[in-house]
Structure formats: C-alpha cells, structure tokens
Protein backbone atom coordinates (compact mmCIF):
# COMPACT_ATOMS: atom_id res chain seq x y z
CA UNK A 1 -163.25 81.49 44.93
CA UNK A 2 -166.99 80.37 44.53
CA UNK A 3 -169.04 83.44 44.24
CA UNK A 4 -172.47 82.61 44.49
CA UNK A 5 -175.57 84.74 45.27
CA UNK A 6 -178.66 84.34 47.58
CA UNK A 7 -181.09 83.56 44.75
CA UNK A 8 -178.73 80.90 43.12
CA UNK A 9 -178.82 78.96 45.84
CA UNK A 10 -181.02 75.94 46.26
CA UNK A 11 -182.30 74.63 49.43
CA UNK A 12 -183.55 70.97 49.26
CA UNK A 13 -186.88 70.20 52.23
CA UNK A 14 -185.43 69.02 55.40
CA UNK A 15 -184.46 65.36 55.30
CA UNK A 16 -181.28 64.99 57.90
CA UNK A 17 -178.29 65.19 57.90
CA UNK A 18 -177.98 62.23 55.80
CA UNK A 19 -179.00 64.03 52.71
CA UNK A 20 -175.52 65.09 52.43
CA UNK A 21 -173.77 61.82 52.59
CA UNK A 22 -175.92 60.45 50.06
CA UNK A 23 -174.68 62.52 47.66
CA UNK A 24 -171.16 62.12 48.12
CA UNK A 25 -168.98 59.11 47.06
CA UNK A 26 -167.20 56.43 48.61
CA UNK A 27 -163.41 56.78 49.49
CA UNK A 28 -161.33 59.49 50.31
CA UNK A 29 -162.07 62.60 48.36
CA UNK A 30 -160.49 65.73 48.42
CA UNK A 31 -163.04 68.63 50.11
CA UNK A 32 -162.30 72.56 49.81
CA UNK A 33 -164.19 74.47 52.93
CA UNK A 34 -164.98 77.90 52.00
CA UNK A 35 -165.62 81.07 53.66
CA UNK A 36 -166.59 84.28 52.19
CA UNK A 37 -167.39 87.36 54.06
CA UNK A 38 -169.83 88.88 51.56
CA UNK A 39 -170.83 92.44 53.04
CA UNK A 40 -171.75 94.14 55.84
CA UNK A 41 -174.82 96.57 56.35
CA UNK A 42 -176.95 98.78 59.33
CA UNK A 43 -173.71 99.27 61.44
CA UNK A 44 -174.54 101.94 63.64
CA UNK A 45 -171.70 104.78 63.10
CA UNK A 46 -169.31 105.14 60.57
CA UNK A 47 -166.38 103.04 60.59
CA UNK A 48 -163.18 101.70 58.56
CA UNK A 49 -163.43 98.13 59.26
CA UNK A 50 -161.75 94.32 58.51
CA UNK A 51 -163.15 90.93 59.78
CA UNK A 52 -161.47 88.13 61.07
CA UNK A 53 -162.43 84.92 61.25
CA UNK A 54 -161.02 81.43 61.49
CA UNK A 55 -162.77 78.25 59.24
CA UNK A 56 -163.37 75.80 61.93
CA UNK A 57 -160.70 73.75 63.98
CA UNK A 58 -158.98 72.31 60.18
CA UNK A 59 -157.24 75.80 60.67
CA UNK A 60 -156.22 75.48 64.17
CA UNK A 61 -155.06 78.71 65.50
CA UNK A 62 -154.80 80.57 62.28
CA UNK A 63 -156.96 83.13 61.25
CA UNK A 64 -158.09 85.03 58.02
CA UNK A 65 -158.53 88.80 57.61
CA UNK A 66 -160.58 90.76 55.36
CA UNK A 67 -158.09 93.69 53.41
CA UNK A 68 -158.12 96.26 53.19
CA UNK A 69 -160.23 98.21 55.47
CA UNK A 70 -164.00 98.95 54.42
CA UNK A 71 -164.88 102.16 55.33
CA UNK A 72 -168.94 101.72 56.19
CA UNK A 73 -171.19 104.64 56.24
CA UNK A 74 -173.73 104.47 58.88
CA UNK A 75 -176.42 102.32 58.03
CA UNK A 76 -175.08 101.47 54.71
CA UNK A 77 -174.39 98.05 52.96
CA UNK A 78 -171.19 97.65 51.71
CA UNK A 79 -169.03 94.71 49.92
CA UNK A 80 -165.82 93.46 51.08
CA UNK A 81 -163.34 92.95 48.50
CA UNK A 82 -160.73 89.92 48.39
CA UNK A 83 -162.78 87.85 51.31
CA UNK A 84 -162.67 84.32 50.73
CA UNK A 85 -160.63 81.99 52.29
CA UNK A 86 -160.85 78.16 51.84
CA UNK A 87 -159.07 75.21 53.20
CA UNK A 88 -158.42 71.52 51.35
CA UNK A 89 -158.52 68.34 53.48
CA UNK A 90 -158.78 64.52 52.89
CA UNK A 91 -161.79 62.91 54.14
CA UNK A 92 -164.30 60.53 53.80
CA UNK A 93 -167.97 61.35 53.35
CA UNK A 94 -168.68 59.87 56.97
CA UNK A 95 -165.58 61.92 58.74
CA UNK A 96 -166.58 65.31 56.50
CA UNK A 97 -170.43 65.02 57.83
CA UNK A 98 -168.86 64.32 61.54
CA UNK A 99 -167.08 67.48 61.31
CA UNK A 100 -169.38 69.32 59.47
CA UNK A 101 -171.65 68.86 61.87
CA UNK A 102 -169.97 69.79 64.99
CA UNK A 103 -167.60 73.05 63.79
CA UNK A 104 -168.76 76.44 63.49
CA UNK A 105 -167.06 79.09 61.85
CA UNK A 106 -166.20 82.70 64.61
CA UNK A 107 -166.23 86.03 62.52
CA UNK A 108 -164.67 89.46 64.72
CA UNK A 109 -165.56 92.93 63.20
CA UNK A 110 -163.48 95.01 63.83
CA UNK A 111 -162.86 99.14 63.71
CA UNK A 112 -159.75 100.35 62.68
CA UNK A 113 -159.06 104.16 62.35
CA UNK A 114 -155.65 105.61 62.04
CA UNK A 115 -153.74 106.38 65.46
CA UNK A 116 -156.17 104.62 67.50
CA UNK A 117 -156.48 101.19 68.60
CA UNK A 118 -158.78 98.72 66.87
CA UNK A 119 -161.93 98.42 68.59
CA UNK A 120 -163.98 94.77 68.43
CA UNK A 121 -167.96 95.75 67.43
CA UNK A 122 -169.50 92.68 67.29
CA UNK A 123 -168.93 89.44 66.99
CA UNK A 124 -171.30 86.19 64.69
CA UNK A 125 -170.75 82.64 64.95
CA UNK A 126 -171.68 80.43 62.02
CA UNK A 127 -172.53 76.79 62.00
CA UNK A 128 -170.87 74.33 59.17
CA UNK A 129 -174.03 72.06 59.94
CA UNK A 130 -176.23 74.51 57.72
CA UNK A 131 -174.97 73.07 54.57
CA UNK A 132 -176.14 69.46 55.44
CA UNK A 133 -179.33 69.90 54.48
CA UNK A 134 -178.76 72.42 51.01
CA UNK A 135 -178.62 70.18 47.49
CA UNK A 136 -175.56 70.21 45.41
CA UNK A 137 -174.85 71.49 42.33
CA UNK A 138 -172.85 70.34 39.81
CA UNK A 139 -170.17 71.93 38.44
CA UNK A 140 -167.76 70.94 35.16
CA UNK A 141 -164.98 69.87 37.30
CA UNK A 142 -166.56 69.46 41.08
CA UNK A 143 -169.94 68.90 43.06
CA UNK A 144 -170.66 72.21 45.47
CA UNK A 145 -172.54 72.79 48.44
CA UNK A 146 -173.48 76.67 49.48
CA UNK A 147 -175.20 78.22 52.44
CA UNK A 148 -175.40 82.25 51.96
CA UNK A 149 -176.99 83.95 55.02
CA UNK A 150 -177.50 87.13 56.71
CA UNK A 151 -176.25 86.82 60.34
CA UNK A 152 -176.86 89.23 63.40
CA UNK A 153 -173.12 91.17 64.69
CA UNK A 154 -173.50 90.84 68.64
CA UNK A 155 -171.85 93.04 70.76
CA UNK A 156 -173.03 92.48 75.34
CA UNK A 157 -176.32 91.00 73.93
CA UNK A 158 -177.34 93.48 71.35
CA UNK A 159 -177.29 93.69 67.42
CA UNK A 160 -174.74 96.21 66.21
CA UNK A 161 -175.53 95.34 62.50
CA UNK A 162 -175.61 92.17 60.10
CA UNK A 163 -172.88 90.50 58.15
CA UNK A 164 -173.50 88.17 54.98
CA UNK A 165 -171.71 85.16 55.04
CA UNK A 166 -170.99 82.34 52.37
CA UNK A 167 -169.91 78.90 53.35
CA UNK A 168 -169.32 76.49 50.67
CA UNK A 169 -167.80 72.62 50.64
CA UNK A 170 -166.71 71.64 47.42
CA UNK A 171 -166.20 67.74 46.32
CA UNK A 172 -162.91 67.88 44.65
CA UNK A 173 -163.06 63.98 44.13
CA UNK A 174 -159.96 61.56 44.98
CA UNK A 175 -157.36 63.78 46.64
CA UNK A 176 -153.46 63.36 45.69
CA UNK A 177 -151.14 64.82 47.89
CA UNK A 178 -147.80 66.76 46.87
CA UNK A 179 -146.86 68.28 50.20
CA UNK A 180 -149.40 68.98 53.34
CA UNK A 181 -152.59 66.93 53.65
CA UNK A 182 -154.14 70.57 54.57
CA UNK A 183 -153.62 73.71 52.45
CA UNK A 184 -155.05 76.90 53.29
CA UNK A 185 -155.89 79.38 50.41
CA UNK A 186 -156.67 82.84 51.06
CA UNK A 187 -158.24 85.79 48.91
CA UNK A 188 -157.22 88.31 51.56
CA UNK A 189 -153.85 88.26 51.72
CA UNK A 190 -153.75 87.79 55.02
CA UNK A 191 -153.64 84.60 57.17
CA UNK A 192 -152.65 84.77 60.91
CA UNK A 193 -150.67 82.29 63.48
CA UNK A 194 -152.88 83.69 66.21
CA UNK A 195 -155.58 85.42 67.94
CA UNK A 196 -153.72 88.46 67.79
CA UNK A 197 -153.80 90.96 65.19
CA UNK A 198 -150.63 91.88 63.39
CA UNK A 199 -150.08 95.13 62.15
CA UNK A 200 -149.32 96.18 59.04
C-alpha cells in the first residue's frame, strides 16, 4: 500500500486536466487505483465503527471494508488499521483521464456494537478527478499520483464528523496479463459481492 502523508504531497498550480496526460506515456500501461481510508475524527458519540466503500465502477458491485472495528471516542481522531484497497487495470493515458474524470469513489460509516444492528452515520463521496491536477512523483519502480484530503461525513444534510481519505493512481508501465485484466487487492481483508453487509 502507498502510505503517504498530507505534507508529502505536492500539488502542481491549476493547468487542466491535461496536466495529467502529459505526464504519462504512450500505450497501454498498467494503472493501480488506490484507496485508503486514513482516520476518522469529531464524530459526535462514541462508537465502534468500519467503513465501506467501493473504488469507482472498475469494481462493479464489490465493496471494501475497513477491519476490524475502530472504536472512536467522542470527538477524537483515530487511525484505521489495514485500510487500503487498490485495483489494477489496463488503460491508455486517454481512457485512464476519461475515467478518472467522471468516477467518484462512495465511503459508508458505519456503527457496529454487539447485539444491535449496524447503524449508517454518515456518508462522503470522493471525486477521482482531484488527482488530475496533483504532480507525480517518481518512485524506483513506478510514477505515483496522491490526493490526501479531509472530507465532511453527511448524514440528512448535516456533518456528523470528517474522514481522511487517500486516493492514489500509480503508473505501473506496460501491463502483462496472467489471468484477469482487473485484480482487486485489499488491505482489509474484506471485499464484498454487494451492497449488503456480511457478517462475520
């Protein structure tokens, strides 16, 4: 997983879309999406909680889940643990900016506490189009693109807290296939078939 932090990432001045394209080659490359669910602070009561979230329509119907539960003080920030998920497709750089551009990524937080059923708090949606503008850095093996943000949780309306989000595309160059053209990798453990949650 790419763990980056606020500060180390570099935001070049607007220039389009285009920015992005520029900077990646011609031909079919290999991309990895990324999504990391960073932390999670001013909730307003204490709760165990897990997020799920889906990476965009590459995914379809699956989903990724934060494990295990976080218990959250009040008002607290607190990490998540095993949170990043990432999925590998073959593109090229005009079909990744297409896509990029028009997919979002849908986050749930969710309560869990024992003998009771889970209860939704609030709810984030994150746009893929963010990273179009941020310049990449290079890495020994890959070129990276990273977007880490604080977004509002929305529950009717209202703020019920704030959830840190990373999204990253990474440039794995000319992609060779061995099985599926789309693989989905998971630090939580859990990836889901549907909207539904399946219990443990």
């Amino acid at each position: 997983p790419i763990q980056q932090t606020v500060q180390a990432v570099a935001v070049a001045p607007p220039a389009g879309p285009l920015s992005w394209s520029k900077s990646v080659a011609e031909g079919l490359r290999l991309f990895r999406m990324g999504v990391d669910v960073r932390s999670v602070r001013d909730l307003k009561a204490t709760h165990n909680i897990y997020v799920q979230y889906s990476l965009g329509e590459w995914t379809g119907k699956k989903r990724a889940r934060t494990s295990p539960p976080l218990y959250t003080p009040a008002g607290a920030e607190v990490t998540f643990a095993n949170s990043f998920s990432g999925v590998e497709i073959q593109r090229d750089r005009t079909q990744a900016e297409k896509e990029l551009s028009n997919q979002t990524v849908m986050l749930h937080v969710f309560a869990c506490e024992e003998h009771a059923q889970d209860v939704l708090l609030g709810a984030c949606e994150v746009a893929w189009k963010d990273i179009l503008p941020v310049a990449p850095q290079k890495l020994p093996q890959s070129t990276v693109w990273v977007v880490d943000k604080w977004h509002s949780l929305l529950s009717s309306g209202h703020a019920v807290g704030l959830l840190r989000v990373t999204l990253s595309v990474e440039d794995l160059g000319v992609g060779t296939w061995a099985a599926s053209p789309m693989e989905i990798r998971t630090g939580s453990g859990t990836v889901q078939e549907s909207d539904e949650k399946k219990r443990q």
